[in-house]
C-alpha atoms as a PDB file:
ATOM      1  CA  UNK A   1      12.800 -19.216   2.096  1.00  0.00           C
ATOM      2  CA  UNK A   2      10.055 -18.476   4.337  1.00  0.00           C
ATOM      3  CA  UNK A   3       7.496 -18.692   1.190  1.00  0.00           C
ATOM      4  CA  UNK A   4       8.465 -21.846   0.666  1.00  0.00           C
ATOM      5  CA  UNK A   5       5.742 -24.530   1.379  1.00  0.00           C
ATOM      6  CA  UNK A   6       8.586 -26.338   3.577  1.00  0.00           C
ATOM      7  CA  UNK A   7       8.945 -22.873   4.965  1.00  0.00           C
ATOM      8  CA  UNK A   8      12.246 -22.419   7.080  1.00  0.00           C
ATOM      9  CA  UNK A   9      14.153 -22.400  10.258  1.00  0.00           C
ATOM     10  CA  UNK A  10      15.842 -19.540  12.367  1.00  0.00           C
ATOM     11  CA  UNK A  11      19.073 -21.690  11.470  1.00  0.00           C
ATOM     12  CA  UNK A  12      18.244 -21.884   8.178  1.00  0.00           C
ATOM     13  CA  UNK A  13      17.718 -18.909   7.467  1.00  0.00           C
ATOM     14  CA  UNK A  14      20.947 -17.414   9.423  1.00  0.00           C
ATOM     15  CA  UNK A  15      22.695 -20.136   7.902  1.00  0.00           C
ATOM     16  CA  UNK A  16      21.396 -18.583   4.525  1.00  0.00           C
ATOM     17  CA  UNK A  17      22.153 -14.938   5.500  1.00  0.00           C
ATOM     18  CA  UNK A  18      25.206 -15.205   7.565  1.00  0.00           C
ATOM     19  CA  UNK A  19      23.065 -13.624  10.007  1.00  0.00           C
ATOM     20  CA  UNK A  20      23.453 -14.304  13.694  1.00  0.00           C
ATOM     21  CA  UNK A  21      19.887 -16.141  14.974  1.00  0.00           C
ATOM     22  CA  UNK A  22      18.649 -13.070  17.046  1.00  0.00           C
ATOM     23  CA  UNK A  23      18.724 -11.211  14.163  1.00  0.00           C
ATOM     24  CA  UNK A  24      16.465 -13.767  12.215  1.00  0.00           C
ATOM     25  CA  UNK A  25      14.260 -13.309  15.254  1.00  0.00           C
ATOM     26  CA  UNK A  26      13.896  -9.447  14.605  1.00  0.00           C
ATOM     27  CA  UNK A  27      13.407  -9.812  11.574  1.00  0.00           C
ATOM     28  CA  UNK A  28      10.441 -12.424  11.702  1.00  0.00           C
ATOM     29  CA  UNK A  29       8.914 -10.061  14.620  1.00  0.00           C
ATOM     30  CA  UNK A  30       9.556  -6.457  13.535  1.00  0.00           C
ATOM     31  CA  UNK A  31      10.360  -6.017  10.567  1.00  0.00           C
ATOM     32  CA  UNK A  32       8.029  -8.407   8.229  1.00  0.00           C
ATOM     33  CA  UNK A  33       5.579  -7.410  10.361  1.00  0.00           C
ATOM     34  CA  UNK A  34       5.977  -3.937   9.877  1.00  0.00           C
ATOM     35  CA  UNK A  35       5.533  -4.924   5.762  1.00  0.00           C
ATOM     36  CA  UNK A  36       2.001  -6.560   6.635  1.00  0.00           C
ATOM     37  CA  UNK A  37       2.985 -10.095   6.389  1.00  0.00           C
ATOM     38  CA  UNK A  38       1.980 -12.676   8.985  1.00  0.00           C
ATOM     39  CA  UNK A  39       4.356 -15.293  10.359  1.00  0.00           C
ATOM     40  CA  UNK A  40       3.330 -18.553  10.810  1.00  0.00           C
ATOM     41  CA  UNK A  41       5.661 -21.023  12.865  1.00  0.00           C
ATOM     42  CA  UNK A  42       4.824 -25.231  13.589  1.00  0.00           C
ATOM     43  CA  UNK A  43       7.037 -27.067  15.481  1.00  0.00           C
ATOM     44  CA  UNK A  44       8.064 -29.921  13.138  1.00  0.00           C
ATOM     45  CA  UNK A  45      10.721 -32.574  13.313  1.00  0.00           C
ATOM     46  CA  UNK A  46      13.375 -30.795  12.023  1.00  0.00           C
ATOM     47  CA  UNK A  47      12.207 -27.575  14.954  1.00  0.00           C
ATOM     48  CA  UNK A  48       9.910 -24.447  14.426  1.00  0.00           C
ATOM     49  CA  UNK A  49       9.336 -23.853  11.100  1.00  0.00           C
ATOM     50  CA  UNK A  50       8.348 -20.541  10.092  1.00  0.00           C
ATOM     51  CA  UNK A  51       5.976 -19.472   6.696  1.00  0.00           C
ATOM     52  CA  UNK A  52       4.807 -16.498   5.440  1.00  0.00           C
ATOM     53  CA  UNK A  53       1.213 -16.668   5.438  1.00  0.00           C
ATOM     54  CA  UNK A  54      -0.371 -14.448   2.773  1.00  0.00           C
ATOM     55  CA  UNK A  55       0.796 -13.153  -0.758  1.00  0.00           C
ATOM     56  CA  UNK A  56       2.444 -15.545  -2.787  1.00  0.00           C
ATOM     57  CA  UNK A  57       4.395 -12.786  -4.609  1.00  0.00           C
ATOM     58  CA  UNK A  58       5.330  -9.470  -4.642  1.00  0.00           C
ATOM     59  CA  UNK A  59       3.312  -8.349  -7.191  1.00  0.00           C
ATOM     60  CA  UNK A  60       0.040  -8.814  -5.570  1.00  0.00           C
ATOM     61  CA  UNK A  61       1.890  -7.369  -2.135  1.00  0.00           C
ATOM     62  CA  UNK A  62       0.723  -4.384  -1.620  1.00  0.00           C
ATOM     63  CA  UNK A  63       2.596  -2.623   1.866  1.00  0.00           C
ATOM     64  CA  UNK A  64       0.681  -0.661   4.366  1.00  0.00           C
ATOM     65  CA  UNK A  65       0.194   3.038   3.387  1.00  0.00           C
ATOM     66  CA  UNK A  66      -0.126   2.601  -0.292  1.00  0.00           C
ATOM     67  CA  UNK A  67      -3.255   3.732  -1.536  1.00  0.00           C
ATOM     68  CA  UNK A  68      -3.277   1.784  -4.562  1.00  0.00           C
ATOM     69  CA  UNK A  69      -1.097  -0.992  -6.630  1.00  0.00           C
ATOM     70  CA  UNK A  70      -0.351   0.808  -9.360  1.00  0.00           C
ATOM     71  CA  UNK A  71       1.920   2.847  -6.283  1.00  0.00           C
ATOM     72  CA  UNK A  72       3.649  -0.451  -5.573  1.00  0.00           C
ATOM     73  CA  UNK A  73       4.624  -1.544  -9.019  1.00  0.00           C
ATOM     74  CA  UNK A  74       7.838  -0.395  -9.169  1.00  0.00           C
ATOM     75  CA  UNK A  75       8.281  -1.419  -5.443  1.00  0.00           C
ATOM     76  CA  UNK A  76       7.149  -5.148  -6.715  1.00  0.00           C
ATOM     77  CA  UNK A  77       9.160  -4.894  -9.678  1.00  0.00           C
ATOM     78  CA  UNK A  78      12.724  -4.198  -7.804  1.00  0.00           C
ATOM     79  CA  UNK A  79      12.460  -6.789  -5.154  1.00  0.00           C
ATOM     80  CA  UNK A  80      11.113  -9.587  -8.328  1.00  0.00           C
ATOM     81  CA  UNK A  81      14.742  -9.375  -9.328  1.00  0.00           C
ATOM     82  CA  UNK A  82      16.994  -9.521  -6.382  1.00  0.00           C
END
């Protein structure tokens, strides 16, 4: 949701996840973070709207501590599918 171009609120997303909204928060601020990917938020119309600023897709995503992509690959390839 958050790659979306639209990107995606806290109520959105808990909405989505059945996840309560502080959760959604820790997530955005710990745990993304700790993959490498930046958060964006706006505050739009509809509230803040939070993106994902950087890779468009796993499979140029390469987490910190990897040496290399070809490490990744089957990292890339599980998440592709869920």
């Amino acid at each position: 949701m958050l790659r979306r171009s639209e990107g995606a609120t806290v109520d959105e997303v808990a909405s989505a996840t059945g996840w309560r909204r502080h959760t959604v928060r820790g997530v955005f601020s710990g745990t993304l973070k700790k993959l490498g990917l930046t958060i964006a938020s706006a505050k739009e119309e509809r509230g803040r709207v939070y993106r994902i600023n950087g890779p468009q897709s796993y499979e140029n995503f390469i987490p910190r501590g990897f040496a290399s992509p070809e490490l990744c690959r089957p990292l890339a390839r599980s998440r592709s599918r869920r």
